[in-house]
N, C-alpha and C. Protein backbone atom coordinates (compact mmCIF):
# COMPACT_ATOMS: atom_id res chain seq x y z
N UNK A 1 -12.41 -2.63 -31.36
CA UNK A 1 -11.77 -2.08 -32.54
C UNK A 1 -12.31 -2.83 -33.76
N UNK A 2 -13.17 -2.11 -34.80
CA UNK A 2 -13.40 -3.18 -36.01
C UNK A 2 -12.04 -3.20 -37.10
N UNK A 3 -12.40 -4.14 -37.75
CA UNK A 3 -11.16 -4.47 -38.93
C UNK A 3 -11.51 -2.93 -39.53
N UNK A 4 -12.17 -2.03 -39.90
CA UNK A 4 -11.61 -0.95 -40.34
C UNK A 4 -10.80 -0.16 -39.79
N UNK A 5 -10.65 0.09 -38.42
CA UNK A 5 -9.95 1.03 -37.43
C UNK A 5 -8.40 -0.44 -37.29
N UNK A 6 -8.60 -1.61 -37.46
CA UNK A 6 -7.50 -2.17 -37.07
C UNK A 6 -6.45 -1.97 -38.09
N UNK A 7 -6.96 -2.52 -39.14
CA UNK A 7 -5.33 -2.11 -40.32
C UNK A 7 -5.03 -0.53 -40.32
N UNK A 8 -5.22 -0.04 -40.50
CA UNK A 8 -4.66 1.44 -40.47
C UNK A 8 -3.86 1.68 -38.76
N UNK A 9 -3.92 1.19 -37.74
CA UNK A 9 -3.16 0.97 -36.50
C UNK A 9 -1.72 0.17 -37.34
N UNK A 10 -2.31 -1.07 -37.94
CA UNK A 10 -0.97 -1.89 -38.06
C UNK A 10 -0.61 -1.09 -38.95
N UNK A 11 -1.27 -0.47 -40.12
CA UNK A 11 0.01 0.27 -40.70
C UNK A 11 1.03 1.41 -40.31
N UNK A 12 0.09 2.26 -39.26
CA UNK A 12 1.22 2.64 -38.39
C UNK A 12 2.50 2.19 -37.30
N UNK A 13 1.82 1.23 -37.18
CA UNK A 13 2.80 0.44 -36.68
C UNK A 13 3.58 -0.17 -37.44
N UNK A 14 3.60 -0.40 -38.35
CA UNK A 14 4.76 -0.60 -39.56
C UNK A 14 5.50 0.02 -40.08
N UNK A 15 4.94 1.40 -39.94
CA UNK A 15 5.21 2.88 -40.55
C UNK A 15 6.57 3.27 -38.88
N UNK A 16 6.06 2.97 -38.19
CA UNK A 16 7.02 3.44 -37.03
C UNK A 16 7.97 2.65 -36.47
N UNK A 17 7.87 0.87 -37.12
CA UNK A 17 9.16 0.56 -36.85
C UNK A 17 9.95 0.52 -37.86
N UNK A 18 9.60 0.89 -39.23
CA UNK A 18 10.34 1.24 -40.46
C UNK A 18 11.64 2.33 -40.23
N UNK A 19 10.57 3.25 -39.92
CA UNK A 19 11.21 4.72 -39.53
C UNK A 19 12.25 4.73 -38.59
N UNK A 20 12.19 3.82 -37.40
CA UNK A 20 13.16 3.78 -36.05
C UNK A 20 14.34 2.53 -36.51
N UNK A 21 14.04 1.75 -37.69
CA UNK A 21 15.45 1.04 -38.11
C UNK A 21 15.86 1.93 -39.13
N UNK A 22 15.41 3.13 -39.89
CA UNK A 22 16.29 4.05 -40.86
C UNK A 22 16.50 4.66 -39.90
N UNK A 23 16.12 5.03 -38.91
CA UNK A 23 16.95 6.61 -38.44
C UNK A 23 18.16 5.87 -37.12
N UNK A 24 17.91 4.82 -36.64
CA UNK A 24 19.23 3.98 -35.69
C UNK A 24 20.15 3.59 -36.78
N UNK A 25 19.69 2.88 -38.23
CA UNK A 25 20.86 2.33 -38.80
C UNK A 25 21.59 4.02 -39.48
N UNK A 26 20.84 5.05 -39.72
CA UNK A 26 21.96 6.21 -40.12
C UNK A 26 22.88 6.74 -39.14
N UNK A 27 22.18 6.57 -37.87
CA UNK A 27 22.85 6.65 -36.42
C UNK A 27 24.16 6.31 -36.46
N UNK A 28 23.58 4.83 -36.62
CA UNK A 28 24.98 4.20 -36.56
C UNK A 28 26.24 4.06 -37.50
N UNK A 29 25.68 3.80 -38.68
CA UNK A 29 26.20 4.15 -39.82
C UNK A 29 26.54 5.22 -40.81
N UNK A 30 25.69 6.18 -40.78
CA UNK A 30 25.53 7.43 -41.35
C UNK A 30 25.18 7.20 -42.67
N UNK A 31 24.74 5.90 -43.07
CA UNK A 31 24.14 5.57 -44.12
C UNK A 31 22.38 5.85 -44.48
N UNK A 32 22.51 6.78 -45.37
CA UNK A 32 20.42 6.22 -45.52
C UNK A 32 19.79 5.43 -46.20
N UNK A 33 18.74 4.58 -45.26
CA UNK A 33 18.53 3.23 -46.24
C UNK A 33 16.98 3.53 -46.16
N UNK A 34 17.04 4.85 -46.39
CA UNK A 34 14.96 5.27 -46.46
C UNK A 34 14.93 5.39 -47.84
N UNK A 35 15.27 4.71 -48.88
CA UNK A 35 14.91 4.41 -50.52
C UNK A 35 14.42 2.68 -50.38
N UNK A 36 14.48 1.77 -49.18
CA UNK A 36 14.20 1.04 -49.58
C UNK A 36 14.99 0.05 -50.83
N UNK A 37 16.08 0.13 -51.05
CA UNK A 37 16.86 -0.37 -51.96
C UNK A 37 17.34 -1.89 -51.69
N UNK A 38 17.32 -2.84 -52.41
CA UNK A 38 17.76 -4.06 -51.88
C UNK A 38 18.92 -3.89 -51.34
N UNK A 39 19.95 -3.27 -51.90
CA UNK A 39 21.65 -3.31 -51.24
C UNK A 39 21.43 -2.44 -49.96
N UNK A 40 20.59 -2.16 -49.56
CA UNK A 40 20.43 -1.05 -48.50
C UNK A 40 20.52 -2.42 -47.49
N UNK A 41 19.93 -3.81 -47.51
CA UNK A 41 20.02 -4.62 -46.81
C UNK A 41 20.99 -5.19 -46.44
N UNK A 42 22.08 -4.89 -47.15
CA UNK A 42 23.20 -5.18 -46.91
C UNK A 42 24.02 -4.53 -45.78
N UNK A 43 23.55 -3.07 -45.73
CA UNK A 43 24.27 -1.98 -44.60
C UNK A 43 23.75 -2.58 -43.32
N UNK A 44 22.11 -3.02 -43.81
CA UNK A 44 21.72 -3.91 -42.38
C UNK A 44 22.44 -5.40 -41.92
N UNK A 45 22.97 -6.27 -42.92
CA UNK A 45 23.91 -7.01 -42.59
C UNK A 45 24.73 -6.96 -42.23
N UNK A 46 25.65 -5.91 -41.92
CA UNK A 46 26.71 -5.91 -41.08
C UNK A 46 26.44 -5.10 -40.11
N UNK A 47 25.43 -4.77 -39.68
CA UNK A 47 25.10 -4.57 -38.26
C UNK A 47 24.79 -5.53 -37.60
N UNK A 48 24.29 -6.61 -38.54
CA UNK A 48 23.69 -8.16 -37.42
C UNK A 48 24.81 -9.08 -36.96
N UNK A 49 25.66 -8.55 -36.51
CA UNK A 49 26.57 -9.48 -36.14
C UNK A 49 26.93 -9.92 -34.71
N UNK A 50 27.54 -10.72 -34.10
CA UNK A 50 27.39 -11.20 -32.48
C UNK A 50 27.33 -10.44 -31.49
N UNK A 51 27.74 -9.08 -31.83
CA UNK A 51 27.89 -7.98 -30.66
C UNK A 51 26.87 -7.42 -30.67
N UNK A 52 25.94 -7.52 -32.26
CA UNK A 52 24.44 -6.61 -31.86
C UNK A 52 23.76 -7.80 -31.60
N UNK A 53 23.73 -9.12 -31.67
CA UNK A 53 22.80 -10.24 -31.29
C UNK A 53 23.10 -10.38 -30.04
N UNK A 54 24.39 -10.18 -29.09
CA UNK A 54 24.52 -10.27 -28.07
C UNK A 54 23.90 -9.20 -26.99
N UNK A 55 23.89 -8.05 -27.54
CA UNK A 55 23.18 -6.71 -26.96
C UNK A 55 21.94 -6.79 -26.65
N UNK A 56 21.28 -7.65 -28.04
CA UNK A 56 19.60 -7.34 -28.13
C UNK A 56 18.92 -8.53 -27.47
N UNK A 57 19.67 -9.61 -26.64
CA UNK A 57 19.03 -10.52 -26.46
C UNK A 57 19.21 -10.44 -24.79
N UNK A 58 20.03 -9.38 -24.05
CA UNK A 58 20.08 -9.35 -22.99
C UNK A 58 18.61 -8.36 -22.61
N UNK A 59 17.88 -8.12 -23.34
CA UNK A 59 16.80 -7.32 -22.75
C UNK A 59 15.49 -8.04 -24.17
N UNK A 60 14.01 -8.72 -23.51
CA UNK A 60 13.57 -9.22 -24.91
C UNK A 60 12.64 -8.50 -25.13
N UNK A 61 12.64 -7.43 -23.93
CA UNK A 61 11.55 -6.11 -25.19
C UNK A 61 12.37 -6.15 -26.68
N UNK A 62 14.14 -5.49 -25.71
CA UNK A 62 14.63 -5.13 -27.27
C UNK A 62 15.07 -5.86 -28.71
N UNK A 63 14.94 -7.41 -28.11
CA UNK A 63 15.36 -8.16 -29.08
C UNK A 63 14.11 -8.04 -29.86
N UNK A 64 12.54 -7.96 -29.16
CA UNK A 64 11.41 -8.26 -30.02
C UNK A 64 11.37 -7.04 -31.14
N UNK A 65 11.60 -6.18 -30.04
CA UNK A 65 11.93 -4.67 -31.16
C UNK A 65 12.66 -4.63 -32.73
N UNK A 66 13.56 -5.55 -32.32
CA UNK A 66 14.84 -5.44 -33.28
C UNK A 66 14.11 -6.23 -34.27
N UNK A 67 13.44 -7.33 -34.16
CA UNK A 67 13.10 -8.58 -35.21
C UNK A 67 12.08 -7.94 -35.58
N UNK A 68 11.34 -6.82 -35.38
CA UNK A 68 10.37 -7.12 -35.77
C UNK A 68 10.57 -5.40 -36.86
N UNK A 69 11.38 -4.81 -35.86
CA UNK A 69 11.65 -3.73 -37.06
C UNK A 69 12.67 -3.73 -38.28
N UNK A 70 13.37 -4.81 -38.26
CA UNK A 70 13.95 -5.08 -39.10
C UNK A 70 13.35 -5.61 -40.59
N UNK A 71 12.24 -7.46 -39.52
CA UNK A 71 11.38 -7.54 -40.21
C UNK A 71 10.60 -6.79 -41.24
N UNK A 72 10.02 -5.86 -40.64
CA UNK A 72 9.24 -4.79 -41.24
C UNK A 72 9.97 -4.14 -42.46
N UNK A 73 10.88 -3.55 -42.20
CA UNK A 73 11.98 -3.17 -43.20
C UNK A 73 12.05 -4.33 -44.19
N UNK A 74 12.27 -5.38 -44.02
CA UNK A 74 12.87 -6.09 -45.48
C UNK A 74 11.22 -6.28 -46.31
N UNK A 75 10.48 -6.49 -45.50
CA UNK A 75 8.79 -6.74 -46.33
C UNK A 75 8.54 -5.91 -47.04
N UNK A 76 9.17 -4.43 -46.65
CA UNK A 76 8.64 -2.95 -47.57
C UNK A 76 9.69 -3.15 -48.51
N UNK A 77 10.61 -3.71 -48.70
CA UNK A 77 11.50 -3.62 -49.26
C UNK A 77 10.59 -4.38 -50.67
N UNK A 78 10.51 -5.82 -50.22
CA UNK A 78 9.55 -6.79 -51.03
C UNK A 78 8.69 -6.19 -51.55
N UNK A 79 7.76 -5.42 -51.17
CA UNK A 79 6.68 -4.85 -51.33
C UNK A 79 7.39 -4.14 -52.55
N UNK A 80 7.86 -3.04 -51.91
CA UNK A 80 8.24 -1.80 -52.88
C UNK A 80 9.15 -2.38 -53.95
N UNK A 81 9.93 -2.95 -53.94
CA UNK A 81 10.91 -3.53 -54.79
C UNK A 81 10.75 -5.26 -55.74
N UNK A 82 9.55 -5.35 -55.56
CA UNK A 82 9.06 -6.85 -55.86
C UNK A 82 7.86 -7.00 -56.19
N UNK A 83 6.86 -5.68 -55.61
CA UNK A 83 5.44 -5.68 -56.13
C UNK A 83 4.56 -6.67 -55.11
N UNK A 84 5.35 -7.05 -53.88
CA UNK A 84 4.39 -7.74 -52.61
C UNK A 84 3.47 -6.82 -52.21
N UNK A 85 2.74 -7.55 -51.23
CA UNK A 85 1.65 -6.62 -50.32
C UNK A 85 1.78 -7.43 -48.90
N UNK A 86 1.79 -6.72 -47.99
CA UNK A 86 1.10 -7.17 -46.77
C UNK A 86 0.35 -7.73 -46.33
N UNK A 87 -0.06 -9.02 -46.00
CA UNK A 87 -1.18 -9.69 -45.29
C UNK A 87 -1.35 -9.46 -44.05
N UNK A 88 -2.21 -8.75 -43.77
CA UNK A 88 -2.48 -8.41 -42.16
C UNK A 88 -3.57 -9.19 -41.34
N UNK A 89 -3.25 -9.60 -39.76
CA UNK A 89 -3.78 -10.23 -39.35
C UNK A 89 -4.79 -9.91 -39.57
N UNK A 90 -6.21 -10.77 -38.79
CA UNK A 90 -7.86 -10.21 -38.86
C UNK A 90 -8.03 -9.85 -37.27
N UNK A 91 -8.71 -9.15 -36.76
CA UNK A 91 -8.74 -8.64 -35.81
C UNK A 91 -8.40 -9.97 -34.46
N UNK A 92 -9.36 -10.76 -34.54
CA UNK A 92 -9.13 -12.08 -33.78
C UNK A 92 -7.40 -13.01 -33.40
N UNK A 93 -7.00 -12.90 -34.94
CA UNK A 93 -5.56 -13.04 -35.25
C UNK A 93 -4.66 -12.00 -34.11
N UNK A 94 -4.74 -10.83 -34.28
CA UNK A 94 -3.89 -10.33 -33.74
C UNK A 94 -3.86 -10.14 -32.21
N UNK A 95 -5.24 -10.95 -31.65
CA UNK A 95 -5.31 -11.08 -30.20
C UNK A 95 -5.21 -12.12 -29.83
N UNK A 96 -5.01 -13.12 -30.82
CA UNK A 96 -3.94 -14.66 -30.21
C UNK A 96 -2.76 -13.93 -30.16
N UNK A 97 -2.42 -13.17 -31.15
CA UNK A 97 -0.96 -13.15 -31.32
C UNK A 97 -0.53 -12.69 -29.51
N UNK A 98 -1.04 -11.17 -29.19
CA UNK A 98 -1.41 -10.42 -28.51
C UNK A 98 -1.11 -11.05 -26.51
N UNK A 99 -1.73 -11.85 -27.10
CA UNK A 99 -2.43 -13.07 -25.86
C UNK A 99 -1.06 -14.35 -25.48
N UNK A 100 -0.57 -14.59 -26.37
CA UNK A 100 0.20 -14.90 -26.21
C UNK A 100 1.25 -15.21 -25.40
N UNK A 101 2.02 -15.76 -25.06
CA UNK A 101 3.74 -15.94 -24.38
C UNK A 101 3.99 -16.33 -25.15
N UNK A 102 4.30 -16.47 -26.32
CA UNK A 102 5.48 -16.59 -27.66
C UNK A 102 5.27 -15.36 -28.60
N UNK A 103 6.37 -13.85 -27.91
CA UNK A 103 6.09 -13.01 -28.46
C UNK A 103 6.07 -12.96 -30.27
N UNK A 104 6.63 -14.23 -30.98
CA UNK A 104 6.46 -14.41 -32.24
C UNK A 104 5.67 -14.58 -32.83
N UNK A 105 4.39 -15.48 -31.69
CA UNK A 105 3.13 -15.93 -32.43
C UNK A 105 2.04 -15.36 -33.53
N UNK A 106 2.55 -13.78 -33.38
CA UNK A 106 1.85 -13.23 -34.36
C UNK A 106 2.19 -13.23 -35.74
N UNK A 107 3.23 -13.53 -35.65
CA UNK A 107 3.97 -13.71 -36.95
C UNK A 107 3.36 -14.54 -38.09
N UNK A 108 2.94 -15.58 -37.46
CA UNK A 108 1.91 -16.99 -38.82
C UNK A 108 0.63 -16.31 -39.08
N UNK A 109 0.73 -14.59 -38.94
CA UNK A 109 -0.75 -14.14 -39.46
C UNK A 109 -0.46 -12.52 -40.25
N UNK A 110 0.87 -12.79 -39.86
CA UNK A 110 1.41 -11.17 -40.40
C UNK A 110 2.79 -11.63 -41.78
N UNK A 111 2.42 -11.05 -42.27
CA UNK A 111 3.94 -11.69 -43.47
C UNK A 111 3.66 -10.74 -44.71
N UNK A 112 4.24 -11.03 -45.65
CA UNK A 112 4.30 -10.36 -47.30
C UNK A 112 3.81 -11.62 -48.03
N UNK A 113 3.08 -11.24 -48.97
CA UNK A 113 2.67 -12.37 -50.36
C UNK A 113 3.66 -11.70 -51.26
N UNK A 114 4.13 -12.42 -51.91
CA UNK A 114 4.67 -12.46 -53.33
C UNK A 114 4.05 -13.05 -54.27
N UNK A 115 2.73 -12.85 -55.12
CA UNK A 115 2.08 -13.79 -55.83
C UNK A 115 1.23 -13.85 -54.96
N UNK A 116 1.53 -15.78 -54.81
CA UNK A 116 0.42 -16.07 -53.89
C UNK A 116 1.16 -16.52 -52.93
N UNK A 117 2.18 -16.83 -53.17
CA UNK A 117 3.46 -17.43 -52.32
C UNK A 117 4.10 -16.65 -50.52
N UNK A 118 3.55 -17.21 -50.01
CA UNK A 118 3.54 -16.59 -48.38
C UNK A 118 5.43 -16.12 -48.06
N UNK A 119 5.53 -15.39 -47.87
CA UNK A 119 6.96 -14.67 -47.29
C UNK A 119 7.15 -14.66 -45.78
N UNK A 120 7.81 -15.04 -45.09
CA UNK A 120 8.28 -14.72 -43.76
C UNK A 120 9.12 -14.20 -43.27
N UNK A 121 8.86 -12.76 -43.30
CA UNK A 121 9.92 -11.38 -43.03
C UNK A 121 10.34 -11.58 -41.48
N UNK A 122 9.17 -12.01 -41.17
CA UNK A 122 9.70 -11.35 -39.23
C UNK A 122 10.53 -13.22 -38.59
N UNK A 123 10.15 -13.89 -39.26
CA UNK A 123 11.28 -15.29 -38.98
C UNK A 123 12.43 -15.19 -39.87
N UNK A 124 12.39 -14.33 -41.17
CA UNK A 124 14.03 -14.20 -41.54
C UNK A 124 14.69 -12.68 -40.95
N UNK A 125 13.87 -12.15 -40.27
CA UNK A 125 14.46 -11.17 -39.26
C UNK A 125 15.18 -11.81 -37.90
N UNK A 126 14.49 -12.56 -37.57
CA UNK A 126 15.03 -13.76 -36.09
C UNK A 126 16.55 -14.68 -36.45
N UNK A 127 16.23 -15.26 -38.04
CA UNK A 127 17.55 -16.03 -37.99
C UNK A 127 18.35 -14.56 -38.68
N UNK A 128 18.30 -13.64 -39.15
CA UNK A 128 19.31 -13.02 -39.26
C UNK A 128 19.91 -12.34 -37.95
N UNK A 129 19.06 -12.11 -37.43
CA UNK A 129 19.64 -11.82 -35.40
C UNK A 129 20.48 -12.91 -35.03
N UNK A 130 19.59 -13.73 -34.62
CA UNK A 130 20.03 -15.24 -34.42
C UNK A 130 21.23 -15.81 -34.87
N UNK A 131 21.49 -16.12 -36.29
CA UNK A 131 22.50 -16.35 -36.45
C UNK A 131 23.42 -15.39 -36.93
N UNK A 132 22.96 -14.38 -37.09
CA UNK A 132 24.23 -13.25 -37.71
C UNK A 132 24.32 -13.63 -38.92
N UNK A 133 24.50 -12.27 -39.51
CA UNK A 133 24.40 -12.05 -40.80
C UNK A 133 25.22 -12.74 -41.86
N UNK A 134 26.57 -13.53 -40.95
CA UNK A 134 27.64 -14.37 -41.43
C UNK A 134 26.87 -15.42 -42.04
N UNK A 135 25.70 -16.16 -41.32
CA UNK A 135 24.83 -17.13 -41.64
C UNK A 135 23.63 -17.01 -42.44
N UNK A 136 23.10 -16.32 -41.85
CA UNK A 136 21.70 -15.74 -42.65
C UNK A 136 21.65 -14.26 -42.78
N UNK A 137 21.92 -13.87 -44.38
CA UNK A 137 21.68 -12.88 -44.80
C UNK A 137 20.17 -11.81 -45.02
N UNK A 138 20.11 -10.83 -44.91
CA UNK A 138 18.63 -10.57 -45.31
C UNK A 138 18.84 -10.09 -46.51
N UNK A 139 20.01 -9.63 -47.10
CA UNK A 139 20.18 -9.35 -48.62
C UNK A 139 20.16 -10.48 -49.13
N UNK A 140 20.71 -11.78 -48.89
CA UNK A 140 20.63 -13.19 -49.45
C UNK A 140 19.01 -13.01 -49.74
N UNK A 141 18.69 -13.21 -48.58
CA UNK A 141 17.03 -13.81 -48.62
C UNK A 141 16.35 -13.17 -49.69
N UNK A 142 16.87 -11.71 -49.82
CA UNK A 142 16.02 -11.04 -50.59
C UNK A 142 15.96 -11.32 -51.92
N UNK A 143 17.24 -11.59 -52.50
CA UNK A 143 17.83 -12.13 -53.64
C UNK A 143 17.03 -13.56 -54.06
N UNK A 144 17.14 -14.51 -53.02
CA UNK A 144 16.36 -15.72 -53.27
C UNK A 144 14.58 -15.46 -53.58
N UNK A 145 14.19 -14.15 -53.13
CA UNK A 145 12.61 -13.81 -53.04
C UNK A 145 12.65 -13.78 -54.40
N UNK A 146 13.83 -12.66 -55.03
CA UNK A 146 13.86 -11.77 -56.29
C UNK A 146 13.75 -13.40 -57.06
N UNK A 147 14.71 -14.20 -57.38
CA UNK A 147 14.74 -15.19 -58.15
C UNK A 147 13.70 -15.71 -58.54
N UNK A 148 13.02 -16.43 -57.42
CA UNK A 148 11.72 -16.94 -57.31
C UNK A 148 10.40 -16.19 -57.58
N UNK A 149 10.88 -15.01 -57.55
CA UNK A 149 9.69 -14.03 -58.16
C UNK A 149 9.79 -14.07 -59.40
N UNK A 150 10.82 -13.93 -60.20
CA UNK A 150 11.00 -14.01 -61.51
C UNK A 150 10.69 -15.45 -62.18
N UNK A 151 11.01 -16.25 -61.68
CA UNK A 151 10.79 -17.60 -61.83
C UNK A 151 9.43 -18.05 -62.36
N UNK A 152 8.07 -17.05 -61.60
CA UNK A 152 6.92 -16.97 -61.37
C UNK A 152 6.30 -16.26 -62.17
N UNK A 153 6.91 -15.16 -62.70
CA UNK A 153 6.33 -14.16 -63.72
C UNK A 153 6.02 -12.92 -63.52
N UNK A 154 6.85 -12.48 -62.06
CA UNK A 154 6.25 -11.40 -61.34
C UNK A 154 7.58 -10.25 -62.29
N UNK A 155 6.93 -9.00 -61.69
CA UNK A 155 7.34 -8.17 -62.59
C UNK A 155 8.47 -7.30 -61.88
N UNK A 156 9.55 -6.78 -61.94
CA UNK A 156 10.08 -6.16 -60.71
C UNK A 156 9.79 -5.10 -60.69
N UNK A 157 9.52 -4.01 -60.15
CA UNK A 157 9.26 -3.01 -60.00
C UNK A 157 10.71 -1.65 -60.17
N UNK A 158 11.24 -2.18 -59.33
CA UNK A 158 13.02 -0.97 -59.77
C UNK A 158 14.14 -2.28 -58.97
C-alpha cells in the first residue's frame, strides 16, 4: 500500500467510526450529535459512565471500538470546531501500530495538531471510558483545548 492509497483508507476509517458513534449515541439517546458541536460532547458524557465502562471492557474488541470511535469523534470536533488537522501515521507507523499487542500503540502516531501543539484524542477517549465521565470529561477536555487555543492565537472557527 503506498502513502497515497494509505491516508484516504484512514480517512475512511475515521469517516466510519465517526458515523457508528452518531448513529449508536442517537440510538441511545435520540439525540443528534452529527453537527459536531462541542456541547454535543456532553450527550457523550453521560453515556460514559460505569455501566457503559463496565459493558465495554468485558469484550476488548469492543472496548477498542469504543475508544477509538469516540476518540475519533472528539478530534473532528477539534478539527471542525478549533481549526485542527489530523496527523496521520506514515505507512511504517501504522504497521508497528498494527503489529502490535498494545492495541493503543498506534495512538503516539495518530492524534490532532492544534497549532503545532500535539492533541491526544484516542488517550482522552480511554480515560474518559476509564474513568467515567464523572472524572474525565471529553467536554472538559475540549474546553481546556479551546482555552489553550485561544491562548495561542488560534482562531475559532464556530
Amino acid at each position: 500500500m503506498s502513502e497515497q492509497t494509505h491516508r484516504p483508507r484512514l480517512n475512511e476509517l475515521l469517516t466510519k467510526a465517526r458515523n457508528n458513534v452518531i448513529e449508536n449515541t442517537r440510538n441511545v439517546t435520540g439525540w443528534d450529535i452529527s453537527e459536531y458541536r462541542p456541547e454535543d460532547l456532553q450527550i457523550i458524557d453521560r453515556l460514559l459512565g460505569e455501566r457503559f465502562r463496565d459493558a465495554v471492557r468485558r469484550e476488548q474488541r469492543r472496548y477498542e471500538s469504543a475508544v477509538f470511535g469516540f476518540g475519533t469523534y472528539l478530534g473532528e470536533v477539534l478539527v471542525r470546531r478549533l481549526g485542527g488537522r489530523w496527523h496521520f501515521p506514515t505507512r511504517f507507523q501504522a504497521l508497528i501500530g498494527s503489529l502490535s499487542l498494545d492495541p493503543f500503540k498506534g495512538e503516539r502516531y495518530f492524534y490532532v495538531l492544534l497549532d503545532d501543539r500535539r492533541v491526544d484524542v484516542f488517550r482522552a477517549a480511554r480515560n474518559a471510558v476509564e474513568k467515567t465521565s464523572g472524572i474525565f470529561s471529553l467536554y472538559d477536555f475540549y474546553e481546556n483545548c479551546a482555552h489553550s487555543a485561544s491562548k495561542t492565537g488560534s482562531t475559532l472557527l464556530k
